[in-house]
Structure formats: structure tokens, C-alpha cells
C-alpha atoms as a PDB file:
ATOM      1  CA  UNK A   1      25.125 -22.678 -36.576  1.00  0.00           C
ATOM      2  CA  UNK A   2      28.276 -20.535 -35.920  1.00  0.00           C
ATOM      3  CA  UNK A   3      29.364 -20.239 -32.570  1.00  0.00           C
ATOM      4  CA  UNK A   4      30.675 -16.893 -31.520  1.00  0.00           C
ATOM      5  CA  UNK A   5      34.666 -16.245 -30.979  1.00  0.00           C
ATOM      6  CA  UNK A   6      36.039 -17.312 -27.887  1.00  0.00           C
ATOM      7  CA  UNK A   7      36.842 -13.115 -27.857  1.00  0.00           C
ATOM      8  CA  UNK A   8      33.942 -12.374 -28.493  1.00  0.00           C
ATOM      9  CA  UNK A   9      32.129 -13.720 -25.511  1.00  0.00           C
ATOM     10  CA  UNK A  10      34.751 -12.899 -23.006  1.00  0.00           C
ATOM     11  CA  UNK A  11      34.086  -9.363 -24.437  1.00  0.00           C
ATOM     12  CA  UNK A  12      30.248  -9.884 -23.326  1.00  0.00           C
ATOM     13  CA  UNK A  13      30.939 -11.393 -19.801  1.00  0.00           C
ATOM     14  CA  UNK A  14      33.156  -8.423 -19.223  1.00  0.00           C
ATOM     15  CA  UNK A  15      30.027  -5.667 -19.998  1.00  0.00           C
ATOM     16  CA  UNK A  16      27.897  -7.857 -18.165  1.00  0.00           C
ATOM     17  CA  UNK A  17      30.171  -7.424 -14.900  1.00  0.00           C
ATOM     18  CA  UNK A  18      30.802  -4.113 -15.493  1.00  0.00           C
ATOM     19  CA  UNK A  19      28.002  -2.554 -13.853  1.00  0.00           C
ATOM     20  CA  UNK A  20      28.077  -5.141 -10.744  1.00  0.00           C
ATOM     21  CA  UNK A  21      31.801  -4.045 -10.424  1.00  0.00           C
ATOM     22  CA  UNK A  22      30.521  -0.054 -10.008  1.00  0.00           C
ATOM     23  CA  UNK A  23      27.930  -1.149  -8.050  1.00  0.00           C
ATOM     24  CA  UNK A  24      30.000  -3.241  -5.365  1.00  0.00           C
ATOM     25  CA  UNK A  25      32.754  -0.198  -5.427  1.00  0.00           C
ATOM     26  CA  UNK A  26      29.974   1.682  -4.233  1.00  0.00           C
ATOM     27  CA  UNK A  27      29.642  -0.401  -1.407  1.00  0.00           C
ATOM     28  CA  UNK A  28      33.826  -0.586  -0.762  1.00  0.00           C
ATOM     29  CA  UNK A  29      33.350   3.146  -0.381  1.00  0.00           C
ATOM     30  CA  UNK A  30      29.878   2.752   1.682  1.00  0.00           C
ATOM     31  CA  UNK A  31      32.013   0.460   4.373  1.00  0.00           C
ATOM     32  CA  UNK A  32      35.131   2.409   4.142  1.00  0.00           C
ATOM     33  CA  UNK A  33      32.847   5.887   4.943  1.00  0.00           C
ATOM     34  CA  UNK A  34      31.885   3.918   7.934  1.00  0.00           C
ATOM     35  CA  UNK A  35      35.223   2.767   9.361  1.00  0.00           C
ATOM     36  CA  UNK A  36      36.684   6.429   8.483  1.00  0.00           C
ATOM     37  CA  UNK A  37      33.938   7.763  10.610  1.00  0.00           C
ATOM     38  CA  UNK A  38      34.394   5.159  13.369  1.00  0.00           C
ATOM     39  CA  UNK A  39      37.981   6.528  13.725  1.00  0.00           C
ATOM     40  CA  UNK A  40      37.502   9.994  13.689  1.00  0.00           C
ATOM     41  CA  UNK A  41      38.159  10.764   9.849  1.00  0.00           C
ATOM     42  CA  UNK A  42      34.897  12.297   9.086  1.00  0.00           C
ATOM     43  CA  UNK A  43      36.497  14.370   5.909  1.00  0.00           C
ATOM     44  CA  UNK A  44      37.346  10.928   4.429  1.00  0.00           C
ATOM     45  CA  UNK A  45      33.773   9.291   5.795  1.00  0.00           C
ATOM     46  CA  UNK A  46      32.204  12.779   3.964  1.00  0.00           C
ATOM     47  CA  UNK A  47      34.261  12.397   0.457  1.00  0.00           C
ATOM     48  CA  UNK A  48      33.919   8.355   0.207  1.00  0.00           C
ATOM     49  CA  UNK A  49      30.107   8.677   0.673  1.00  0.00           C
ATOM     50  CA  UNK A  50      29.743  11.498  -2.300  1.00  0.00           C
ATOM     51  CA  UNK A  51      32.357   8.937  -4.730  1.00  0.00           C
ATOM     52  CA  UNK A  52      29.496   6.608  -3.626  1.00  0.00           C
ATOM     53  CA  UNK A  53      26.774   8.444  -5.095  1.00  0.00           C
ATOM     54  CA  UNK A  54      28.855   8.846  -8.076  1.00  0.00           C
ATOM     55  CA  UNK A  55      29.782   5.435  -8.657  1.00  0.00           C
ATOM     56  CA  UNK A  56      25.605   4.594  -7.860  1.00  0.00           C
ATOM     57  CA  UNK A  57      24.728   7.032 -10.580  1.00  0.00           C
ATOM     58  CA  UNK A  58      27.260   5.530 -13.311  1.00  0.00           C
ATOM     59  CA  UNK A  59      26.230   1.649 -13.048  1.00  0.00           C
ATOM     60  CA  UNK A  60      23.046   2.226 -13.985  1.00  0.00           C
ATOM     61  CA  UNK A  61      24.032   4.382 -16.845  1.00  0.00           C
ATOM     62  CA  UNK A  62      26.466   1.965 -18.042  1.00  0.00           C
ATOM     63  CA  UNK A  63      23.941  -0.966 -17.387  1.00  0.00           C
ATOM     64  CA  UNK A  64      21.241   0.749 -19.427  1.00  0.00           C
ATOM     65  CA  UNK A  65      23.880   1.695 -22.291  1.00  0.00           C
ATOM     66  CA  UNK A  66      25.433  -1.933 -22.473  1.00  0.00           C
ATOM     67  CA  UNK A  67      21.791  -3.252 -22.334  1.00  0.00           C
ATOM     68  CA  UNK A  68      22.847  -5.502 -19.670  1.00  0.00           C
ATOM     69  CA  UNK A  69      20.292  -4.534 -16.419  1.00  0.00           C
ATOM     70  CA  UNK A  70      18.751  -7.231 -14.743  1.00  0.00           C
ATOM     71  CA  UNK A  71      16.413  -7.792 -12.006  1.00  0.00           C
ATOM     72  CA  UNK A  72      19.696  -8.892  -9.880  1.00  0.00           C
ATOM     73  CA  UNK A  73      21.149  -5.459 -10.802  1.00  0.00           C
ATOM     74  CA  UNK A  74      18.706  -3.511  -9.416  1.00  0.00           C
ATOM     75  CA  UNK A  75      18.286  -5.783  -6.229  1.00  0.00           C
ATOM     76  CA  UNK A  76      22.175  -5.234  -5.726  1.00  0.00           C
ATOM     77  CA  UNK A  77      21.954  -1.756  -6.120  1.00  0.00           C
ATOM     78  CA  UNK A  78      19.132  -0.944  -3.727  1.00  0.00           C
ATOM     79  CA  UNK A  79      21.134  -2.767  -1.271  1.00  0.00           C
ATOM     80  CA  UNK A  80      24.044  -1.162  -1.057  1.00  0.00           C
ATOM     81  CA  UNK A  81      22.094   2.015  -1.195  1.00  0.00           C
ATOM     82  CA  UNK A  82      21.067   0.903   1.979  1.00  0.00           C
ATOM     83  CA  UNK A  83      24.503   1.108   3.439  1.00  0.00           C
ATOM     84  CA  UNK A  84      26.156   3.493   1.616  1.00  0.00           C
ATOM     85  CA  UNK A  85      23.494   6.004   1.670  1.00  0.00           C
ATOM     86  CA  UNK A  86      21.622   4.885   4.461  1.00  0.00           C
ATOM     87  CA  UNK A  87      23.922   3.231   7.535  1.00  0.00           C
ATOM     88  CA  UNK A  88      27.004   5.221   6.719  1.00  0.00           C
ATOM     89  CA  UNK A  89      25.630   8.899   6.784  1.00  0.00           C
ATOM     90  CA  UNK A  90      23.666   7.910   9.567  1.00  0.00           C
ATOM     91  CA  UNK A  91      26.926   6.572  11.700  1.00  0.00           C
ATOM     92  CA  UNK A  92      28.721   9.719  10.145  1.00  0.00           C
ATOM     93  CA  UNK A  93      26.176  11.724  11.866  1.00  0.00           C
ATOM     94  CA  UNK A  94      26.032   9.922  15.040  1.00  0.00           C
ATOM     95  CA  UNK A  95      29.732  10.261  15.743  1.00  0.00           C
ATOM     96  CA  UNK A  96      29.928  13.852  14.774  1.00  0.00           C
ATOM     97  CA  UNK A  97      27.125  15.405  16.863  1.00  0.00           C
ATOM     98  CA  UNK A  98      25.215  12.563  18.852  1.00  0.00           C
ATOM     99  CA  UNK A  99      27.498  10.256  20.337  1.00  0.00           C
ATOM    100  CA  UNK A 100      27.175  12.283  23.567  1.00  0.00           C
ATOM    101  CA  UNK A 101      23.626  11.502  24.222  1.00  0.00           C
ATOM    102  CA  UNK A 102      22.466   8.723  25.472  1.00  0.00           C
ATOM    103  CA  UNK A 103      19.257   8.094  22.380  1.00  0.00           C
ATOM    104  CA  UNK A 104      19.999  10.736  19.920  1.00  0.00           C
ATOM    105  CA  UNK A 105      21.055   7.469  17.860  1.00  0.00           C
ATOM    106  CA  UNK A 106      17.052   6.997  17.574  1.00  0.00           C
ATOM    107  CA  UNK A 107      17.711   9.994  14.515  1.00  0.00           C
ATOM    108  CA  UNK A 108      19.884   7.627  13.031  1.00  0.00           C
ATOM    109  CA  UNK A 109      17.382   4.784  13.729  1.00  0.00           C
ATOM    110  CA  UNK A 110      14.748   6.898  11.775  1.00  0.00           C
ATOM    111  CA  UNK A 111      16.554   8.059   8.907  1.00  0.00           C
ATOM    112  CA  UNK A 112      17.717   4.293   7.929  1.00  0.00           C
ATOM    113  CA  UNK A 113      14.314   2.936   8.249  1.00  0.00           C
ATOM    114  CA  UNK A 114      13.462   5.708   5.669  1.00  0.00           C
ATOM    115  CA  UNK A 115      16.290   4.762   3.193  1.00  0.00           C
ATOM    116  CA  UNK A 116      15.127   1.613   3.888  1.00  0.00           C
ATOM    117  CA  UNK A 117      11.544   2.192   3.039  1.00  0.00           C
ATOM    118  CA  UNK A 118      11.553   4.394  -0.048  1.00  0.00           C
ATOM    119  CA  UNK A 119      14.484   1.894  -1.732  1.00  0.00           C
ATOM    120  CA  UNK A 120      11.676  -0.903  -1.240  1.00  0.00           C
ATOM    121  CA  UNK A 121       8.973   1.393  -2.377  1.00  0.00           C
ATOM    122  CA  UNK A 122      11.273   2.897  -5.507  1.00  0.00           C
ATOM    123  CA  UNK A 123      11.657  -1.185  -6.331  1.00  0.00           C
ATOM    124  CA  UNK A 124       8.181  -2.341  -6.009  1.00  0.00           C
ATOM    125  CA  UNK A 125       6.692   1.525  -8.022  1.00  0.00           C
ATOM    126  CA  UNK A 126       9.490   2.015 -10.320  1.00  0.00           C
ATOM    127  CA  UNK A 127      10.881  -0.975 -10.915  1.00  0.00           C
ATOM    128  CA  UNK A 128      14.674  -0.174  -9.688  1.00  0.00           C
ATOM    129  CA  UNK A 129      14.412   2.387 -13.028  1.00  0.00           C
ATOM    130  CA  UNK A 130      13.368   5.995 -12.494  1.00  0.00           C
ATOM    131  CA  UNK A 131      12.482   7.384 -16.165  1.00  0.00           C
ATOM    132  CA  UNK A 132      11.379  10.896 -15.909  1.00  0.00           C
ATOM    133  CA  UNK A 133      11.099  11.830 -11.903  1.00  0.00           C
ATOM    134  CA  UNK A 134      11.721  10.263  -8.441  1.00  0.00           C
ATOM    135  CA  UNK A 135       8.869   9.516  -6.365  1.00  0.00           C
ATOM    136  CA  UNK A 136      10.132  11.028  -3.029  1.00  0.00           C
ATOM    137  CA  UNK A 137      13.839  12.802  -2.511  1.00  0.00           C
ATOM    138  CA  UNK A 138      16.662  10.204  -3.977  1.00  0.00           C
ATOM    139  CA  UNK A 139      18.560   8.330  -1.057  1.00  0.00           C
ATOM    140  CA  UNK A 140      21.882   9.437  -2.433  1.00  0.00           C
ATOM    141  CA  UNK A 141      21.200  13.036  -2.387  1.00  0.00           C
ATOM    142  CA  UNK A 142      19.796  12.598   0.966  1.00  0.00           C
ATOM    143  CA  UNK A 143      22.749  11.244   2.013  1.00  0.00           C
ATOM    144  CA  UNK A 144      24.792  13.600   0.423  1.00  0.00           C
ATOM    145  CA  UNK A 145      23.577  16.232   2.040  1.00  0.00           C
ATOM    146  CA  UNK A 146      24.033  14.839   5.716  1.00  0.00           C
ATOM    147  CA  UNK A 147      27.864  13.787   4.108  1.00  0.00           C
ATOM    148  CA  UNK A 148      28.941  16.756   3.390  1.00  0.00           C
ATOM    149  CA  UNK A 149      28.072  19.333   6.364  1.00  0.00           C
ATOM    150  CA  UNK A 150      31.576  18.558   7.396  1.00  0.00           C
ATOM    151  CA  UNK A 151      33.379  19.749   5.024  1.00  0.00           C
ATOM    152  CA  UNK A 152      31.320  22.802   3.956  1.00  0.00           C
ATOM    153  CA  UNK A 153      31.113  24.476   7.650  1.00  0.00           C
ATOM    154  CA  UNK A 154      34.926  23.337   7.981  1.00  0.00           C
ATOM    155  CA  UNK A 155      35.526  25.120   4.492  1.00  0.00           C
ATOM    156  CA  UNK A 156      37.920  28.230   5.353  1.00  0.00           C
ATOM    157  CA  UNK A 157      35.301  30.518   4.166  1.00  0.00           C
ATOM    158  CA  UNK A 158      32.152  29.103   5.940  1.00  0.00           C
ATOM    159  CA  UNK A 159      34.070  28.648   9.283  1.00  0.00           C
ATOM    160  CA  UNK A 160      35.410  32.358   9.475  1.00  0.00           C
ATOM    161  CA  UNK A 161      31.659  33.250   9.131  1.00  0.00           C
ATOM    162  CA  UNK A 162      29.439  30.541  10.869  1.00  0.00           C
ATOM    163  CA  UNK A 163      31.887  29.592  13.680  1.00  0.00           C
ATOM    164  CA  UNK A 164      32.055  26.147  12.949  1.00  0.00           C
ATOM    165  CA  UNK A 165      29.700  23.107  12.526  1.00  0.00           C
ATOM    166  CA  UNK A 166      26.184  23.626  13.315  1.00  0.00           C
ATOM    167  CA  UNK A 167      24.356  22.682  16.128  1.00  0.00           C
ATOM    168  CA  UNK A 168      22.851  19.114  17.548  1.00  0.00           C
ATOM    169  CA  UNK A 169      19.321  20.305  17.140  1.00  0.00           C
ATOM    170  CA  UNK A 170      19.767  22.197  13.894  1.00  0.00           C
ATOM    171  CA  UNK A 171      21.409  18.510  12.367  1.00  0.00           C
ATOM    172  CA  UNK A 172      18.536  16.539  14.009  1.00  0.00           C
ATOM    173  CA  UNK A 173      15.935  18.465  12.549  1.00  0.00           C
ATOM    174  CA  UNK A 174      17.902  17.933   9.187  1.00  0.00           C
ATOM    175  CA  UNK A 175      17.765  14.525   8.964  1.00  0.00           C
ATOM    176  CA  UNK A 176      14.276  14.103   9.644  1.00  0.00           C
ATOM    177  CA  UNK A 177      13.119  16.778   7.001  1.00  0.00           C
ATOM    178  CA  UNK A 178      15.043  14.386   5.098  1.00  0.00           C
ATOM    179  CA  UNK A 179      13.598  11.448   5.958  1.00  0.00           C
ATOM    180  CA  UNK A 180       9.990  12.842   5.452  1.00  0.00           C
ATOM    181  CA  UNK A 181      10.890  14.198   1.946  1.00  0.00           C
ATOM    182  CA  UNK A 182      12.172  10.347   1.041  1.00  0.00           C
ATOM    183  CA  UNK A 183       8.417   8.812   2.059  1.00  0.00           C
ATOM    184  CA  UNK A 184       6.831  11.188   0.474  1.00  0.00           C
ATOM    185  CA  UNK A 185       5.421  11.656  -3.339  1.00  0.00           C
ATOM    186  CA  UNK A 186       7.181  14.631  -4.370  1.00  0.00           C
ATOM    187  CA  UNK A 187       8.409  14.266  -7.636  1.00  0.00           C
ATOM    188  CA  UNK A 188      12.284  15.450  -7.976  1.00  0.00           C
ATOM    189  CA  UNK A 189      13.271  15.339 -11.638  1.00  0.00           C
ATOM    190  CA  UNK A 190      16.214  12.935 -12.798  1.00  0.00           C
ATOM    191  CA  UNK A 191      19.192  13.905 -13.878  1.00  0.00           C
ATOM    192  CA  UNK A 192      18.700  14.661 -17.564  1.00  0.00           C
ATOM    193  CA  UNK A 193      21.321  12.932 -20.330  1.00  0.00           C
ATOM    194  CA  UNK A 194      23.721  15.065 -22.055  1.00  0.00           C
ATOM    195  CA  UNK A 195      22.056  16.498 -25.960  1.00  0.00           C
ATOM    196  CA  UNK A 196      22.944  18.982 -27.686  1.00  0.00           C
ATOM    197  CA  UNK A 197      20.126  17.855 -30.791  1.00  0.00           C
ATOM    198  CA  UNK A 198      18.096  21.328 -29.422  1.00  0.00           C
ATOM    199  CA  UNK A 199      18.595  24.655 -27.479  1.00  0.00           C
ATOM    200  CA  UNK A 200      17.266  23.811 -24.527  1.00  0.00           C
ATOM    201  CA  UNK A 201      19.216  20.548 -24.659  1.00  0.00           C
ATOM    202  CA  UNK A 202      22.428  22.079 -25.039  1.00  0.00           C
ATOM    203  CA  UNK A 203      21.406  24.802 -22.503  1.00  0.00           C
ATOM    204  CA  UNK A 204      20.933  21.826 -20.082  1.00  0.00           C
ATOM    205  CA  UNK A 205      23.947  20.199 -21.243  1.00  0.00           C
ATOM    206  CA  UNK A 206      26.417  23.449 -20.518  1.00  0.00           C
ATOM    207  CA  UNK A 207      23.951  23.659 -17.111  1.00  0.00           C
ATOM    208  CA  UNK A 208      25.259  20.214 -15.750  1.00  0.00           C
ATOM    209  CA  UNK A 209      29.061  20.603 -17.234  1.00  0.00           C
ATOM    210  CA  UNK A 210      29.353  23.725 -14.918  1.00  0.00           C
ATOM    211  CA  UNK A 211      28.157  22.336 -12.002  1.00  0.00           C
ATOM    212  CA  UNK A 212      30.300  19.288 -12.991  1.00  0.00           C
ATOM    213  CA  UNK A 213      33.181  21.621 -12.842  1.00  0.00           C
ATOM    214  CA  UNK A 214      32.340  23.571  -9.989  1.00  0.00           C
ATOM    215  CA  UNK A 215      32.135  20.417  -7.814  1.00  0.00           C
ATOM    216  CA  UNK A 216      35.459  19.062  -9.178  1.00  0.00           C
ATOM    217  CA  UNK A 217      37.395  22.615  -8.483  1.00  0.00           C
ATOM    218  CA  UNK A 218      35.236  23.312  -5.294  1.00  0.00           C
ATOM    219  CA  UNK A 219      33.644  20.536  -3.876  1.00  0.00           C
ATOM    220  CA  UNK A 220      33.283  21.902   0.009  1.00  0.00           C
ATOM    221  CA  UNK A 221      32.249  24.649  -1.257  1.00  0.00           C
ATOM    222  CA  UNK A 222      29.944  23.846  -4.062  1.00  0.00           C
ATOM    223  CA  UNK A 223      28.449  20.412  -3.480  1.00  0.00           C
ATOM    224  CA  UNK A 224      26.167  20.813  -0.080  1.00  0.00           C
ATOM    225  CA  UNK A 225      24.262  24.109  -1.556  1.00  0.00           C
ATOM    226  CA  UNK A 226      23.379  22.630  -4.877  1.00  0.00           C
ATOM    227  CA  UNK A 227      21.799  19.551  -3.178  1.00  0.00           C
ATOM    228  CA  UNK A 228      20.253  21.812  -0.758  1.00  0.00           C
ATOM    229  CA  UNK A 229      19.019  23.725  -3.922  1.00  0.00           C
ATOM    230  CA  UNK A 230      17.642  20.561  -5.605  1.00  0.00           C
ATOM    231  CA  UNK A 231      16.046  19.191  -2.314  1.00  0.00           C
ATOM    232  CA  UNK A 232      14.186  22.807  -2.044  1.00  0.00           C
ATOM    233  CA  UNK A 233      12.881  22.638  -6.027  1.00  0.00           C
ATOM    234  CA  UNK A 234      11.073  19.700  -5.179  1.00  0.00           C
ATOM    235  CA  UNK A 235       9.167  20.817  -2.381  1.00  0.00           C
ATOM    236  CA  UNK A 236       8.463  24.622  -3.485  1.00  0.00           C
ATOM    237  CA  UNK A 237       7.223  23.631  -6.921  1.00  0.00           C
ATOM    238  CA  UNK A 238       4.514  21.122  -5.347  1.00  0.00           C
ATOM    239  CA  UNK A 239       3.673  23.709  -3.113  1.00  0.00           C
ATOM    240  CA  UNK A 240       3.333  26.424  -5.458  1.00  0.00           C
ATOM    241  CA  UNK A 241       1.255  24.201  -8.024  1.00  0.00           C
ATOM    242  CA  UNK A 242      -0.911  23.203  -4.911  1.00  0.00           C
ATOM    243  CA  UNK A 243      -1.540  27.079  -4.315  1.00  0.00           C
ATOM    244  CA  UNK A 244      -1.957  27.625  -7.747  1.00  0.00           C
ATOM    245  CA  UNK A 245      -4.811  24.435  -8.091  1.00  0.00           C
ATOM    246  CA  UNK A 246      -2.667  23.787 -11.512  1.00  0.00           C
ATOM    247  CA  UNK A 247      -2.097  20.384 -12.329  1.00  0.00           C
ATOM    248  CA  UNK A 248       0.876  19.443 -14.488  1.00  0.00           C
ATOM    249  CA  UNK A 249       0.571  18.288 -18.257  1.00  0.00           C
ATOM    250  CA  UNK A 250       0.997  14.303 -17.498  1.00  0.00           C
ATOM    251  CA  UNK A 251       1.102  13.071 -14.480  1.00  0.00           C
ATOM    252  CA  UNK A 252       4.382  13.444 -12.646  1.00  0.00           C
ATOM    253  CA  UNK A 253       3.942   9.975 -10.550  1.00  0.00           C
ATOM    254  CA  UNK A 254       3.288   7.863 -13.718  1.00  0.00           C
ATOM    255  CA  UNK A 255       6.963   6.546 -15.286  1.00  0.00           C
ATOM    256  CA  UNK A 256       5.886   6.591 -19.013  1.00  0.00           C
ATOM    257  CA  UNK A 257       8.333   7.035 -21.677  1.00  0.00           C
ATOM    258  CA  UNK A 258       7.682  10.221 -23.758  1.00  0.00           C
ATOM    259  CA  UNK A 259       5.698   9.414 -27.266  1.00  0.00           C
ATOM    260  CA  UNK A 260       6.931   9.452 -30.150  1.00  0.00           C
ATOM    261  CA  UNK A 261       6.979  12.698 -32.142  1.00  0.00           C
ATOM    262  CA  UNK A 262       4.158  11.794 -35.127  1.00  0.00           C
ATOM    263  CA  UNK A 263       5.459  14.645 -37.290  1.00  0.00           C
ATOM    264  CA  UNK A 264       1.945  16.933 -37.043  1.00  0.00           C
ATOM    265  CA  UNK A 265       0.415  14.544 -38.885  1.00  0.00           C
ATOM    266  CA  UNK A 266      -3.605  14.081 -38.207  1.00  0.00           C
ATOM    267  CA  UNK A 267      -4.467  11.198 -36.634  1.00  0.00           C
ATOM    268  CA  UNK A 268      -8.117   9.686 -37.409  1.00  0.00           C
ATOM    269  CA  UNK A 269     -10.328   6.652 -37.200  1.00  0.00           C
ATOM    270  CA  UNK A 270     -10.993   4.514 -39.953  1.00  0.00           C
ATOM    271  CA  UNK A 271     -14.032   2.133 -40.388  1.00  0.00           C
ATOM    272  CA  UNK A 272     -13.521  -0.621 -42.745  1.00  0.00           C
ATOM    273  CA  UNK A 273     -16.399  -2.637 -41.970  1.00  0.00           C
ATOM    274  CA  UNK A 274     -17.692  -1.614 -45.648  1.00  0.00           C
ATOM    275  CA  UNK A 275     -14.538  -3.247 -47.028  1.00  0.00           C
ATOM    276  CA  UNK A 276     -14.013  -5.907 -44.857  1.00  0.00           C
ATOM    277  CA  UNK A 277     -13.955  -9.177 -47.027  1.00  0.00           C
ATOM    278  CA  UNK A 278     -16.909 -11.653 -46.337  1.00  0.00           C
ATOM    279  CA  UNK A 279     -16.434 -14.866 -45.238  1.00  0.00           C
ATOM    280  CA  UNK A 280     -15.572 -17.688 -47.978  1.00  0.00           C
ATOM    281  CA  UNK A 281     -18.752 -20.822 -48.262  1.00  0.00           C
ATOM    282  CA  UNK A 282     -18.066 -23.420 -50.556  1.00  0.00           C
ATOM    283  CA  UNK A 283     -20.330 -23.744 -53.858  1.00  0.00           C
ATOM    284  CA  UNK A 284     -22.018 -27.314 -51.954  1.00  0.00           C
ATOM    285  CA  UNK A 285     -22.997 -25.136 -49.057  1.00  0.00           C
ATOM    286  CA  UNK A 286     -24.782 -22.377 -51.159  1.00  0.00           C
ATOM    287  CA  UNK A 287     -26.387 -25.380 -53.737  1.00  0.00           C
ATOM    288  CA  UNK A 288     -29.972 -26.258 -53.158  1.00  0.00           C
ATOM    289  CA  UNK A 289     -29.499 -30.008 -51.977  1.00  0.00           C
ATOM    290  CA  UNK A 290     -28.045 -28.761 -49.227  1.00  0.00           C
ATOM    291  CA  UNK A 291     -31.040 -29.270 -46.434  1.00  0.00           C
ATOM    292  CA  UNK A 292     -28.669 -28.924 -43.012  1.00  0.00           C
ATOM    293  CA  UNK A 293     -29.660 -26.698 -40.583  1.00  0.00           C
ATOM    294  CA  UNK A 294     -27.236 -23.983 -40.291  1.00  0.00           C
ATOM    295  CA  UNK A 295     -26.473 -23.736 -36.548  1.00  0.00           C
ATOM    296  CA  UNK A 296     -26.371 -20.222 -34.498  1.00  0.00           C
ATOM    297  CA  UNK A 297     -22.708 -19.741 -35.038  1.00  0.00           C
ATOM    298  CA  UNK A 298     -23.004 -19.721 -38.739  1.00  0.00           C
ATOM    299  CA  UNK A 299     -21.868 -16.258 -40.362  1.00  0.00           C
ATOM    300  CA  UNK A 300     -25.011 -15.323 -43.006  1.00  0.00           C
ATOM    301  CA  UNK A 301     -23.632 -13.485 -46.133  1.00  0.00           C
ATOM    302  CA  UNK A 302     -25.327 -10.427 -47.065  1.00  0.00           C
ATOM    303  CA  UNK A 303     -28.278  -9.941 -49.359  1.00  0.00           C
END
């Protein structure tokens, strides 16, 4: 048996780390949002929580493309969810509107135990893997949104117009629409792979370079509405298919991979009983001196 080239394996050990490096530079940034926040630097608190998500959306790419995901990946990664999108937009929050009253921190109390909740729930339903929707809004985009107020309302444009950040109650209310939308079972699609194999695919494809642009060239500007955006999908198009009494083609709460495409070919059912071979009795078993019983089990040949 050959044994591979010492090369060779350091070259596996290295892919294998790879997406556990991503994962724990999520949760550098996840700490470092908090201790920004804790000293007054909420624009670096805001930014470090969104190169979070980013970072939490690439190791499981990368783990799924290497073919290296484990069961100890996706424990890892739902904890530092917990922080990064969970304890550090909540203390973002809490310093920037509530740390003047005495238990407004019971918002921030609330929204963890959510993160904390659907990351459990995603692990036990989903098994760490979401294939074709999320059951309930994503943590990351939930903490996104809360990230990023601050630098959208301090944006030059939004401030001239709005006057600033918005209010206490206005914030509150925010964060526990967003808590509610993370327990619940709305389904919010993933974000699709880039294709160009179709036109829709490559119409998607151009779809998610542009915003991919847009959020590199104006990211206070650009990155709070589109979350907003996907956050409202979600909820308008179960509500309008609950008006509507229409259910969806498959269900969207069952995580089934897509079926193969069969070509249009017919699919039937075939009977071969009338072909099946018989079963095989040796010549002394069919001969006449043969006077044994045959028992219950025995398998009779035809007539």
C-alpha cells in the first residue's frame, strides 16, 4: 500500500483548517465589534460585525467545496454566531441608545435569547446546513441590520434628511420584530450560487454581482436597505400566499435536495413476477422415494 507524500497530506490538513480559520476570524471580529462598541467606536463595532457575516457566509462555502464539514464545524459556527451576531449587536445597541435607562438592556436580553434559540433550532432542524430556505430570518442578517443603523442615519445623505439616528423606541421595537421573525417559520430563501448554465441563472448571477458592488462602493448607503428589503420578502410573501390560500409547489420547511432532471422520460411500473425465476430443488427432492414431509416454509413449484 502506498502511502501518500508527505506534501500531499500537509496539503489536506491545510483545507481541513481552512474553514475553522474563517470561522474563528469571525469571532476575532465578533469580540473586536464588542470592545469597539465598549469604547465608543460604534462605526468600527458596525463594519467588524458586517466582515463577520461575511467571513460566516464563506466557511461554509469553502467547507462544502473542500468537502471537509464536520459535525465540529457546524457546532463552532453556531457558536460564534452567538457572539458575533448575537452579544455584539446587542451590546452595540445597548451603548448607542439604551445605556441611559436603567432595564432597556432587557431588549438586549431578548434578542440574544432569540439568536440563541433559532441557532439551536437551525442545528437540531437543519442540521447546521440550510439547502434551499431558512426556517426563520438568518441571525447574521438580523444582526446586520441592528449593525448598521449607525452608519446609514450618520451617512451625509440620510443625516441632512432624517436628523440623525432614530429614536429609543423606534430601535426597541426593531429588535424585537427581529427577534420574532428569527423564532418563527418563515422561510427566507438562501443565497443562491453563482451559474450562468441558464437565463435565469445568469440573471441571478448579474443580480448578486451588483449588489456585490453596490455594497463595496456604498456600503452606508446600500447595505441596511437591502437587508431591510430581504427581511420584508420573507414576511409579505407568507402573508400574501396565506391571503391567497395558495400553497407552494414543495414544501418550503422540508430541506430536500432538488431531483434529478429524468430527461421527460416516462416513468412506469414493471411487474416481473411472470419472469421471476423459480426456485432451484434438487432431482432427489422431486424423485418418488422421497417420503419427507415438506414443512410450511417450503416454496411449491408451479403446476
Amino acid at each position: 500500500m502506498r502511502r501518500p507524500r508527505r506534501g500531499r497530506v500537509k496539503l489536506q490538513r491545510g483545507i481541513i483548517i481552512l474553514p475553522s480559520a474563517f470561522t474563528l476570524g469571525n469571532l476575532f471580529l465578533g469580540v473586536y465589534a464588542m470592545v469597539s462598541a465598549a469604547r465608543g467606536d460604534f462605526s468600527a463595532a458596525s463594519w467588524s460585525i458586517v466582515f463577520a457575516a461575511v467571513l460566516d457566509m464563506l466557511d461554509g462555502r469553502i467547507a462544502r467545496f473542500t468537502a471537509t464539514g464536520s459535525r465540529f464545524g457546524a457546532e463552532l459556527d453556531s457558536l460564534v454566531d452567538a457572539i458575533s451576531f448575537g452579544v455584539a449587536p446587542a451590546l452595540l445597541v445597548y451603548f448607542l441608545f439604551f445605556e441611559d435607562q436603567p432595564w432597556s438592556w432587557v431588549l438586549s436580553f431578548l434578542y440574544v435569547t432569540a439568536v440563541v434559540v433559532r441557532l439551536a433550532r437551525f442545528n437540531v432542524e437543519q442540521g447546521g446546513q440550510a439547502k434551499r430556505n431558512f426556517h426563520g430570518l438568518p441571525s447574521p442578517t438580523a444582526g446586520m441590520v441592528l449593525a448598521t443603523i449607525f452608519p446609514f442615519f450618520n451617512a451625509p445623505a440620510v443625516a441632512s434628511s432624517t436628523m440623525g439616528l432614530p429614536t429609543t423606541q423606534t430601535v426597541g421595537i426593531a429588535m424585537i420584530v427581529l427577534a420574532v421573525l428569527m423564532l418563527s417559520h418563515i422561510p427566507y430563501p438562501i443565497v443562491p450560487k453563482l451559474s450562468f448554465r441558464s437565463p435565469r441563472a445568469t440573471a441571478g448571477s448579474l443580480y448578486l454581482i451588483s449588489c456585490a458592488t453596490a455594497a463595496i462602493l456604498i456600503p452606508e448607503y446600500f447595505i441596511l436597505p437591502i437587508l431591510c428589503v430581504y427581511t420584508l420578502y420573507g414576511v409579505t410573501r407568507s402573508t400574501i400566499l396565506g391571503l391567497l390560500d395558495r400553497l407552494p409547489e414543495r414544501d418550503p420547511l422540508l430541506d430536500e435536495e432538488d431531483e434529478e432532471d429524468e430527461g421527460g422520460a416516462e416513468v412506469r411500473t414493471v411487474d416481473y413476477g411472470e419472469i421471476a425465476p423459480t426456485r432451484y430443488r434438487s432431482p432427489e427432492a422431486l424423485s418418488p422415494e422421497s417420503s419427507a414431509p415438506e414443512s410450511d416454509s417450503t416454496i411449491h413449484e408451479n403446476p
